[in-house]
PDB file of N, CA and C in Angstrom:
ATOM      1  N   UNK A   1     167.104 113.207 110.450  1.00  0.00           N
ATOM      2  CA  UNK A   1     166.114 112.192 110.114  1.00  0.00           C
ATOM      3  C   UNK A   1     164.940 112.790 109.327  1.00  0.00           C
ATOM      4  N   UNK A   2     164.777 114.084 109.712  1.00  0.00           N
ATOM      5  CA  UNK A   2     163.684 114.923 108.578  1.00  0.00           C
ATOM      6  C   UNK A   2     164.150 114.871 107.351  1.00  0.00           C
ATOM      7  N   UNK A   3     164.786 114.987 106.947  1.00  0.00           N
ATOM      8  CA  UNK A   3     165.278 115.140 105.443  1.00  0.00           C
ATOM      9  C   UNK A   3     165.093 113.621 104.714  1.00  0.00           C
ATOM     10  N   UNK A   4     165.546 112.270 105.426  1.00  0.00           N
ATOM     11  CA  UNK A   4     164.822 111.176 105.234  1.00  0.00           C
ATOM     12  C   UNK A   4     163.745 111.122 104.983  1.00  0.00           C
ATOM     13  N   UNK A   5     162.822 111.266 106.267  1.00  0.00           N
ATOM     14  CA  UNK A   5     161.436 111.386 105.884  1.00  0.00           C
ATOM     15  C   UNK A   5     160.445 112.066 104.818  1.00  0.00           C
ATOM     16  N   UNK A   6     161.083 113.047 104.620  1.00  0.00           N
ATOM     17  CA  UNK A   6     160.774 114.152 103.473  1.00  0.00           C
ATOM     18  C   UNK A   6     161.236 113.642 102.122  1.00  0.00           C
ATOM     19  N   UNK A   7     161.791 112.612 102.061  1.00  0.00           N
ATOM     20  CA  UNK A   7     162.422 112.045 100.919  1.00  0.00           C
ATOM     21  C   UNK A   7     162.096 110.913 100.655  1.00  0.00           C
ATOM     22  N   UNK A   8     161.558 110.296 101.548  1.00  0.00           N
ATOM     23  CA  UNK A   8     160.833 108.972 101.078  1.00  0.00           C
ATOM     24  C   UNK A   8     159.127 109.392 101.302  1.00  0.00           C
ATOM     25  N   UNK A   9     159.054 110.068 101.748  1.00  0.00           N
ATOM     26  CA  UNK A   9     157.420 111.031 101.461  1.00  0.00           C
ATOM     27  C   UNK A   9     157.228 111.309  99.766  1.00  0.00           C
ATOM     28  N   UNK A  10     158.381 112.529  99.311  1.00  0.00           N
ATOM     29  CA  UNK A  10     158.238 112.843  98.302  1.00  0.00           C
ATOM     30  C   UNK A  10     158.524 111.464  97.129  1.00  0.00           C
ATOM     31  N   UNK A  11     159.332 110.537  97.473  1.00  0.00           N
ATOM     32  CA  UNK A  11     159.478 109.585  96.162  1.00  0.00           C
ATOM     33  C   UNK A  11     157.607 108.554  96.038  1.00  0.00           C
ATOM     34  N   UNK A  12     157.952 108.652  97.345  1.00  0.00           N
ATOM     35  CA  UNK A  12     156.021 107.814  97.287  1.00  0.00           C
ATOM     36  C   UNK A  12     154.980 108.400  96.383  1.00  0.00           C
ATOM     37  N   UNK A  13     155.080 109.543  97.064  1.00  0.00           N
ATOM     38  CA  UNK A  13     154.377 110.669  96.101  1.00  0.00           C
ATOM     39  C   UNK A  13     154.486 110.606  94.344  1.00  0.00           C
ATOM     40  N   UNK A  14     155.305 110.491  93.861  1.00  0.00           N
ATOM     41  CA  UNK A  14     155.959 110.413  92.546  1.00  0.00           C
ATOM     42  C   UNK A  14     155.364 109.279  91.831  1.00  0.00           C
ATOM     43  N   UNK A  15     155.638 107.704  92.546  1.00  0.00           N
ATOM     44  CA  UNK A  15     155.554 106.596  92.500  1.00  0.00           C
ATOM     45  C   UNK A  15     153.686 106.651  92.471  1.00  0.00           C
ATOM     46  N   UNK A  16     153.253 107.147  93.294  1.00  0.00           N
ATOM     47  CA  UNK A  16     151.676 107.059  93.117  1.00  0.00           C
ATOM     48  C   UNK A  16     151.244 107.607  92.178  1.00  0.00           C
ATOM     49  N   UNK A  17     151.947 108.573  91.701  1.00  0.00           N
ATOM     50  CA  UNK A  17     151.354 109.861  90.767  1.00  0.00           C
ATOM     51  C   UNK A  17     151.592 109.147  89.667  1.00  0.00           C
ATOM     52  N   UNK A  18     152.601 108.362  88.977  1.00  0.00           N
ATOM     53  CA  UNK A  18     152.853 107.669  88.287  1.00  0.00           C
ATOM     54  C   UNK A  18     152.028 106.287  88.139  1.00  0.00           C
ATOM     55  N   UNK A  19     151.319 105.712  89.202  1.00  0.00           N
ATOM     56  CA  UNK A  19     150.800 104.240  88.831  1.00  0.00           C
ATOM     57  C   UNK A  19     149.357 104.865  88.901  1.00  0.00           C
ATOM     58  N   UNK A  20     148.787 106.373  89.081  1.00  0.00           N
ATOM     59  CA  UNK A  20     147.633 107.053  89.295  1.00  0.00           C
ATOM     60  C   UNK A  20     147.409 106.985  87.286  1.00  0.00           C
ATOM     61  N   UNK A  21     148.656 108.111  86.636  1.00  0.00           N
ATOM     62  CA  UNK A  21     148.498 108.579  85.544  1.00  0.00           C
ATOM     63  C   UNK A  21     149.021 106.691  84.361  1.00  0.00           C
ATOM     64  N   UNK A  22     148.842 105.809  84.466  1.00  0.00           N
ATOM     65  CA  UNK A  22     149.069 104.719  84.449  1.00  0.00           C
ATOM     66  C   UNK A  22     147.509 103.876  84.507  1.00  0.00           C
ATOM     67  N   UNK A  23     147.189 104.041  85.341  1.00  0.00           N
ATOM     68  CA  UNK A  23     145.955 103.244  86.090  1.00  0.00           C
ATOM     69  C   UNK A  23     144.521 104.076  84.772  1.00  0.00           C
ATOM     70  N   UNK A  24     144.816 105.685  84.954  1.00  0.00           N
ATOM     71  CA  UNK A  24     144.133 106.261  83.872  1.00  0.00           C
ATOM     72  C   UNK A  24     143.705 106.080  82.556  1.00  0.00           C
ATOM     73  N   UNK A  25     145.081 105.930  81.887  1.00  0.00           N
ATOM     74  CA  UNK A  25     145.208 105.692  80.601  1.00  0.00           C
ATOM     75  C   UNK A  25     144.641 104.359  80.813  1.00  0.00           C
ATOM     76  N   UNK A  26     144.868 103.101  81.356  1.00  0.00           N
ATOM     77  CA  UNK A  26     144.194 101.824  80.835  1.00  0.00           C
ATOM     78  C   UNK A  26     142.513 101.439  80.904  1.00  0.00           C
ATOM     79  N   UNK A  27     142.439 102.786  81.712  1.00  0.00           N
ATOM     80  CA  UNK A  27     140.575 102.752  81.613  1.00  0.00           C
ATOM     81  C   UNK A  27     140.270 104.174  79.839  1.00  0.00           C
ATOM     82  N   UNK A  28     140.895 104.777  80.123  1.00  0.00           N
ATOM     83  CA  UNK A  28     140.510 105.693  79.133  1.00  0.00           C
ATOM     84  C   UNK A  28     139.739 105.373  77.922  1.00  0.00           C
ATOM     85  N   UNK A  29     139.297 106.326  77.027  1.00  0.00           N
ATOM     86  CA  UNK A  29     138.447 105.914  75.651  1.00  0.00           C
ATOM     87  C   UNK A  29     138.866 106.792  75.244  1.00  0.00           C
ATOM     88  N   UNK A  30     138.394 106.723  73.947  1.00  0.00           N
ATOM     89  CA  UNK A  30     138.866 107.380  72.454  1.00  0.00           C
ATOM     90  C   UNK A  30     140.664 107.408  71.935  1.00  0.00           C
ATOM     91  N   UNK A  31     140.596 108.174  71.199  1.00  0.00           N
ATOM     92  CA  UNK A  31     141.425 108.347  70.324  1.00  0.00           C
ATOM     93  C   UNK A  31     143.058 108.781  71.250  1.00  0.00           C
ATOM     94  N   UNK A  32     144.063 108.756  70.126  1.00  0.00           N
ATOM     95  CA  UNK A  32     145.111 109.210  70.957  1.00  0.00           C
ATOM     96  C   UNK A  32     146.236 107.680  71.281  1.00  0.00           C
ATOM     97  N   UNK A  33     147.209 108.584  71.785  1.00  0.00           N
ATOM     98  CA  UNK A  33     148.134 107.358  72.157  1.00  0.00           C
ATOM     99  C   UNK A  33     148.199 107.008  73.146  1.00  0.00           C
ATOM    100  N   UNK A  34     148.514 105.938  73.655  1.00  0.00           N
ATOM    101  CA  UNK A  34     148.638 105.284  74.954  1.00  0.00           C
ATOM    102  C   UNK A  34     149.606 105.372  75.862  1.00  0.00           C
ATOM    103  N   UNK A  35     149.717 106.112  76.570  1.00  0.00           N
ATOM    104  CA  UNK A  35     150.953 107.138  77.206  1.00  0.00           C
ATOM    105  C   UNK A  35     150.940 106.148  78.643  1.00  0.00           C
ATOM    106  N   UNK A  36     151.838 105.633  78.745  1.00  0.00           N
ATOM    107  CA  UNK A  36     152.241 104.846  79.985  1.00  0.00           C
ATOM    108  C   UNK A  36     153.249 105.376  80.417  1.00  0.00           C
ATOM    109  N   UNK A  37     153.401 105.741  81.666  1.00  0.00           N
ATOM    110  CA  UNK A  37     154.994 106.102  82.996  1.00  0.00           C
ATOM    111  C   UNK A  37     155.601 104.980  83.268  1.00  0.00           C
ATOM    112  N   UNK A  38     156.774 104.471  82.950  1.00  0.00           N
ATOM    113  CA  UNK A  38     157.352 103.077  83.147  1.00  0.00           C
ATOM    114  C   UNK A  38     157.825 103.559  84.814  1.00  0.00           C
ATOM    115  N   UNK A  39     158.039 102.726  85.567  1.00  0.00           N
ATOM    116  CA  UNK A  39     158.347 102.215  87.215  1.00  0.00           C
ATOM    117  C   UNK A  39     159.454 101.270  86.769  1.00  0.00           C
ATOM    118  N   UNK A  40     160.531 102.478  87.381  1.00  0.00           N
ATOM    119  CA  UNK A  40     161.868 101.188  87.890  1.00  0.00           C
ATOM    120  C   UNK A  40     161.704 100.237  88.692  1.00  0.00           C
ATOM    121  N   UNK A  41     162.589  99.458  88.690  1.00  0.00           N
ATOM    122  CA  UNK A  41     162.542  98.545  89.905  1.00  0.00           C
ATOM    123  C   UNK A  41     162.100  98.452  91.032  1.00  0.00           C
ATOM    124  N   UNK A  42     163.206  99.598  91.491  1.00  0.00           N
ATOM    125  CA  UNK A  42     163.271 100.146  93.162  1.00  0.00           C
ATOM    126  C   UNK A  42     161.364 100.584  92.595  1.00  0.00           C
ATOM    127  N   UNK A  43     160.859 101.453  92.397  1.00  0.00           N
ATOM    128  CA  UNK A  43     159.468 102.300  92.671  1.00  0.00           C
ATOM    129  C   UNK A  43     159.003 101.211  92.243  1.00  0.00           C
ATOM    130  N   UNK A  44     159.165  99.672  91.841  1.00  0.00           N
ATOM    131  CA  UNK A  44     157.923  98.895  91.703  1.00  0.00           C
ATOM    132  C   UNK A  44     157.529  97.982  93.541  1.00  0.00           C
ATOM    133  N   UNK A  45     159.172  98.047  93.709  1.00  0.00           N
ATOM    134  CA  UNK A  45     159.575  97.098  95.311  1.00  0.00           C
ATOM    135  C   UNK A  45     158.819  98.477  96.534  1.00  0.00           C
ATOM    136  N   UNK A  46     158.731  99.312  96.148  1.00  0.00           N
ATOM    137  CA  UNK A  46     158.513 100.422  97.345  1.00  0.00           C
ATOM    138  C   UNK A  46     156.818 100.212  97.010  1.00  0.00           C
ATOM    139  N   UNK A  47     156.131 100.403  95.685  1.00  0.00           N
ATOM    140  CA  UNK A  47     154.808 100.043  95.434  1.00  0.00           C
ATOM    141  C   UNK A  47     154.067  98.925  96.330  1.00  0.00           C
ATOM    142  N   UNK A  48     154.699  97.840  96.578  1.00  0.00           N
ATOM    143  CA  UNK A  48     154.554  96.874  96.690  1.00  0.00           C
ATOM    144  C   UNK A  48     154.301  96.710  98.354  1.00  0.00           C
ATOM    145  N   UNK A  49     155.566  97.314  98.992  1.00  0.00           N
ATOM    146  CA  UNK A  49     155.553  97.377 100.012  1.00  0.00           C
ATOM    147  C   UNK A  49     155.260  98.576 101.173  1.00  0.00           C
ATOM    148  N   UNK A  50     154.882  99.287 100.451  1.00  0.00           N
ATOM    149  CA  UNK A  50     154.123 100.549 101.061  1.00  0.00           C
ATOM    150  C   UNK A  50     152.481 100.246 100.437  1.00  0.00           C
ATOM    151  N   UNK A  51     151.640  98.931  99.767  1.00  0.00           N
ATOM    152  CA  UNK A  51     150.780  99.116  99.170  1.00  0.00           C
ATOM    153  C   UNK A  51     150.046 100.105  98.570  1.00  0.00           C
ATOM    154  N   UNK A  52     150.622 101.110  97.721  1.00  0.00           N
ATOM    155  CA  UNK A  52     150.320 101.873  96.857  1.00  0.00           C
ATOM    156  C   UNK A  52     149.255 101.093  95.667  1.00  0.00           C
ATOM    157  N   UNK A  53     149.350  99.692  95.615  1.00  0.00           N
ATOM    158  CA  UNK A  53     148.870  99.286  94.440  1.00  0.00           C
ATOM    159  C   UNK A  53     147.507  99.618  94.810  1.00  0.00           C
ATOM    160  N   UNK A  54     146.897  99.033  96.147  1.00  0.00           N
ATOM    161  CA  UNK A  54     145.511  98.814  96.470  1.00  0.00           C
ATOM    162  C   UNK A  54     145.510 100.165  97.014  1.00  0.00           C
ATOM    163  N   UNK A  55     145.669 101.509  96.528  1.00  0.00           N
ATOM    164  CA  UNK A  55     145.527 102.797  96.803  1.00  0.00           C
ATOM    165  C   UNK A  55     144.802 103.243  95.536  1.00  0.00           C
ATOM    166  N   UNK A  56     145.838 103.015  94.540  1.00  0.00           N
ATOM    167  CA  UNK A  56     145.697 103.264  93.154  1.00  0.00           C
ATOM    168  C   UNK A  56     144.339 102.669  92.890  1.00  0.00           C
ATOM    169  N   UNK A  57     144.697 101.110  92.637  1.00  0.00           N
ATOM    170  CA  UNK A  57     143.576 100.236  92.260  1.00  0.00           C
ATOM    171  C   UNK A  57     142.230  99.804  92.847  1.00  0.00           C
ATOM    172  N   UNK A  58     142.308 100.218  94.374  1.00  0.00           N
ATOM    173  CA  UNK A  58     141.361  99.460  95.151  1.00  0.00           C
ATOM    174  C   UNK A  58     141.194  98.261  95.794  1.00  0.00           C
ATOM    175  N   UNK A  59     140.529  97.740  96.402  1.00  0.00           N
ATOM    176  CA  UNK A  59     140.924  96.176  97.337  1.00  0.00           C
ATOM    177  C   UNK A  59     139.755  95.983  96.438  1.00  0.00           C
ATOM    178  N   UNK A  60     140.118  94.544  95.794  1.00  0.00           N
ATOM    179  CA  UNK A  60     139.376  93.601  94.807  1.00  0.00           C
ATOM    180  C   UNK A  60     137.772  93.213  95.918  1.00  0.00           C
ATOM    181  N   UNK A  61     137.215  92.856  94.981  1.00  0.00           N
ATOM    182  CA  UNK A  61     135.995  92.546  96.224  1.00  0.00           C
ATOM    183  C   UNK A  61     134.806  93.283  96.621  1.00  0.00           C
ATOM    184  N   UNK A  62     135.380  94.793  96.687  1.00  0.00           N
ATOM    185  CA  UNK A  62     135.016  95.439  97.357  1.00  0.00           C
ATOM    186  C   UNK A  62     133.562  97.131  96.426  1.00  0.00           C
ATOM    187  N   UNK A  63     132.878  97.844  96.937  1.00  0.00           N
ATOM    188  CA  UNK A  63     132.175  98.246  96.256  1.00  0.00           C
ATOM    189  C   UNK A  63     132.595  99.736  96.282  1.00  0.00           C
ATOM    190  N   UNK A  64     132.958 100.881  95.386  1.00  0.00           N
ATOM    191  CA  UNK A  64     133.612 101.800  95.540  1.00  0.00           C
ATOM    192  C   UNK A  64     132.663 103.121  96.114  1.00  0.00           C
ATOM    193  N   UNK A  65     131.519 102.689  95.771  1.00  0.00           N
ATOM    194  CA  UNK A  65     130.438 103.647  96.029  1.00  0.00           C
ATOM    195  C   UNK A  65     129.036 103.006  96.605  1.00  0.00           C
ATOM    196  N   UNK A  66     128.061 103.261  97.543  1.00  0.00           N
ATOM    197  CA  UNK A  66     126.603 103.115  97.232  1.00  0.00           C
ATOM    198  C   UNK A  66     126.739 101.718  97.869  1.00  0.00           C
ATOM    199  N   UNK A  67     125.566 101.322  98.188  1.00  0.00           N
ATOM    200  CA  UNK A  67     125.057  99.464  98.739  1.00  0.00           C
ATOM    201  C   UNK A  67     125.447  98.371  97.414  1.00  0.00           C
ATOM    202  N   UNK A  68     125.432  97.501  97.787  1.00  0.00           N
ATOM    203  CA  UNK A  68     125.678  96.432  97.386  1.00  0.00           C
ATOM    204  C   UNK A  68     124.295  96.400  96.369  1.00  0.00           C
ATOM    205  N   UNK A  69     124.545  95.244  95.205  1.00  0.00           N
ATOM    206  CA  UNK A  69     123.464  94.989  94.049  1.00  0.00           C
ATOM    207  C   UNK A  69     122.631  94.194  95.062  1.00  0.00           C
ATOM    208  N   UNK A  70     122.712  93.527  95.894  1.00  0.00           N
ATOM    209  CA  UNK A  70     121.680  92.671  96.944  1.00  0.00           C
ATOM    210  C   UNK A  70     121.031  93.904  97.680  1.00  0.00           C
ATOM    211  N   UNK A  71     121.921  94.742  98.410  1.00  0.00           N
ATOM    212  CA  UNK A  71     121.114  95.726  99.280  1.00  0.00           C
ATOM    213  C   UNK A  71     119.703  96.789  98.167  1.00  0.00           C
ATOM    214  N   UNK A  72     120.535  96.823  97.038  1.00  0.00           N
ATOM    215  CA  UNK A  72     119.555  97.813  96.699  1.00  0.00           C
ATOM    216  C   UNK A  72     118.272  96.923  96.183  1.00  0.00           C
ATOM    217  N   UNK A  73     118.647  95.933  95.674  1.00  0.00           N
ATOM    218  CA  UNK A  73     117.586  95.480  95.554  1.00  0.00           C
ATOM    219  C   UNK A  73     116.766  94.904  96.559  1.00  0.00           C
ATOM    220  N   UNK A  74     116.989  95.031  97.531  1.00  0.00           N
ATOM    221  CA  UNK A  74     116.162  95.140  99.039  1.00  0.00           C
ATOM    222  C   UNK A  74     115.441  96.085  99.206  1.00  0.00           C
ATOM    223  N   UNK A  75     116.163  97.387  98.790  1.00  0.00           N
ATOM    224  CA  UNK A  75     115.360  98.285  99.269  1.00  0.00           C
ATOM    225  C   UNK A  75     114.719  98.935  98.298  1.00  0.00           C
ATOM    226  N   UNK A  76     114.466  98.769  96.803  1.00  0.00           N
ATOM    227  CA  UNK A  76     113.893  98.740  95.837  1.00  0.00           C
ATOM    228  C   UNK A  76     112.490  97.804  96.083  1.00  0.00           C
ATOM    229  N   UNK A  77     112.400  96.461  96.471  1.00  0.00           N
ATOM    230  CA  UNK A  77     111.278  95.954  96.731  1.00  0.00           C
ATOM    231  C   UNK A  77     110.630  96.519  98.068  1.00  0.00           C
ATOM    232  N   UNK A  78     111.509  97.224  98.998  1.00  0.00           N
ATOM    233  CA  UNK A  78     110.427  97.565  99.874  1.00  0.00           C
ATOM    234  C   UNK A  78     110.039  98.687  99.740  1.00  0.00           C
ATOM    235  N   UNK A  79     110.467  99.507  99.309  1.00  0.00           N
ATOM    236  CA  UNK A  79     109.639 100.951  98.306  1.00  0.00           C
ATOM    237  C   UNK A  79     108.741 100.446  97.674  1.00  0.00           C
ATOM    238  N   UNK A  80     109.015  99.798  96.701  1.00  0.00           N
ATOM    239  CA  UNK A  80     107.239  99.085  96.033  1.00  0.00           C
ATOM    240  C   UNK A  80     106.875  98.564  96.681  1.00  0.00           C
ATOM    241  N   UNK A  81     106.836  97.897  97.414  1.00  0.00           N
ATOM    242  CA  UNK A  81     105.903  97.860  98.311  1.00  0.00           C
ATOM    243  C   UNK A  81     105.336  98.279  99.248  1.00  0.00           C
ATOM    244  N   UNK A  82     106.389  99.398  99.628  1.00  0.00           N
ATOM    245  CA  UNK A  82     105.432 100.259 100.156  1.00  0.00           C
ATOM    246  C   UNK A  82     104.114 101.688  99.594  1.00  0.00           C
ATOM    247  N   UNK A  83     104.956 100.921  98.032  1.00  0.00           N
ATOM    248  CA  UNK A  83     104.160 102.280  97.586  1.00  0.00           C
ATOM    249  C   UNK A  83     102.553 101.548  97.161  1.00  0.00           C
ATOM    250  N   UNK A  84     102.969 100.366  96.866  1.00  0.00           N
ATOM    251  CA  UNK A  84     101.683  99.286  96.402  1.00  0.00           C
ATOM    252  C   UNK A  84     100.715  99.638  97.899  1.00  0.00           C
ATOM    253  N   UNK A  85     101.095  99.579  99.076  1.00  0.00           N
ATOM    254  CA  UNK A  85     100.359  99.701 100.023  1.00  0.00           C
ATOM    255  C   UNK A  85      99.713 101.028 100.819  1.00  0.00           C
ATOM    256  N   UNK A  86     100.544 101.882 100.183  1.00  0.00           N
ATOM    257  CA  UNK A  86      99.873 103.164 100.217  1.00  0.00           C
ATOM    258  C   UNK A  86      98.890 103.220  99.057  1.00  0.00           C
ATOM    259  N   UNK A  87      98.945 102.913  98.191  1.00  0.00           N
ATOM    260  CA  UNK A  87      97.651 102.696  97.126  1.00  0.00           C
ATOM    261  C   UNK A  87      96.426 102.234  97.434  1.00  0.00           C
ATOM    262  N   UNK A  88      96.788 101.171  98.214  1.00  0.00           N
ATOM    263  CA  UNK A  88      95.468  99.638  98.731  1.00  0.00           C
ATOM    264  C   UNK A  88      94.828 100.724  99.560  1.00  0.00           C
ATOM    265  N   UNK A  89      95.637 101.715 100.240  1.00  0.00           N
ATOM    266  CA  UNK A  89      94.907 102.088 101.672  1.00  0.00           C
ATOM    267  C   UNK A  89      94.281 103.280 100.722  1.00  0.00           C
ATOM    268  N   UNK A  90      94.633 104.144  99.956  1.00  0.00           N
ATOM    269  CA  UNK A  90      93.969 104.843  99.501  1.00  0.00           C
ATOM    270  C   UNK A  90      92.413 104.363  98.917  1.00  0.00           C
ATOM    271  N   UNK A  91      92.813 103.514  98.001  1.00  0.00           N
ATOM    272  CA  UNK A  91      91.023 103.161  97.338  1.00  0.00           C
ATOM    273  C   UNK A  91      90.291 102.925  97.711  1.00  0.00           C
ATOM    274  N   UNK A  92      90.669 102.328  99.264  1.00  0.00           N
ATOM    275  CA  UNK A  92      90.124 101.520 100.480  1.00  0.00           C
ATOM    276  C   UNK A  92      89.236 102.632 101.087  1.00  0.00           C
ATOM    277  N   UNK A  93      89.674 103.652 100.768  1.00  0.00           N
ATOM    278  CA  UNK A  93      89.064 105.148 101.719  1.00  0.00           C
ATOM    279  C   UNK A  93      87.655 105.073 101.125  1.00  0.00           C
TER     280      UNK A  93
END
């Protein structure tokens, strides 16, 4: 059963590395050709169902780094304002 496992380990592996170097090229810039890894069948049905896609791609929705555009701008107004109020108290001296 190891040799199974080790074999559908390593094709996953392949299959990611492939929708990884895939996923690359369609963000890329500049010059050059557009080098795509085509996915058989079978490695599109194993993608699918091992969710490799939302590995590759990410869960839609979601923020990859850092607070949310609402959070920071939360905490952007309360820095100025806190800095506005460390000011007041200064001149106040």
């Amino acid at each position: 059963m190891d040799g199974w496992k080790k074999a559908w380990t390593d094709w996953k592996g392949v299959i990611k590395s492939k929708m990884a170097h895939n996923r690359r090229e369609s963000v890329a810039t500049g010059g050059g050709p557009y080098d795509q890894k085509y996915l058989q069948p079978a490695e599109e049905a194993i993608a699918v169902l091992c969710g490799l896609y939302k590995l590759v791609n990410g869960v839609k929705g979601t923020h990859t780094f850092g607070d949310s555009p609402t959070v920071q701008s939360l905490s952007l107004n309360h820095l100025m304002k806190t800095k506005e109020e460390r000011k007041t108290k200064r001149t106040q001296r």
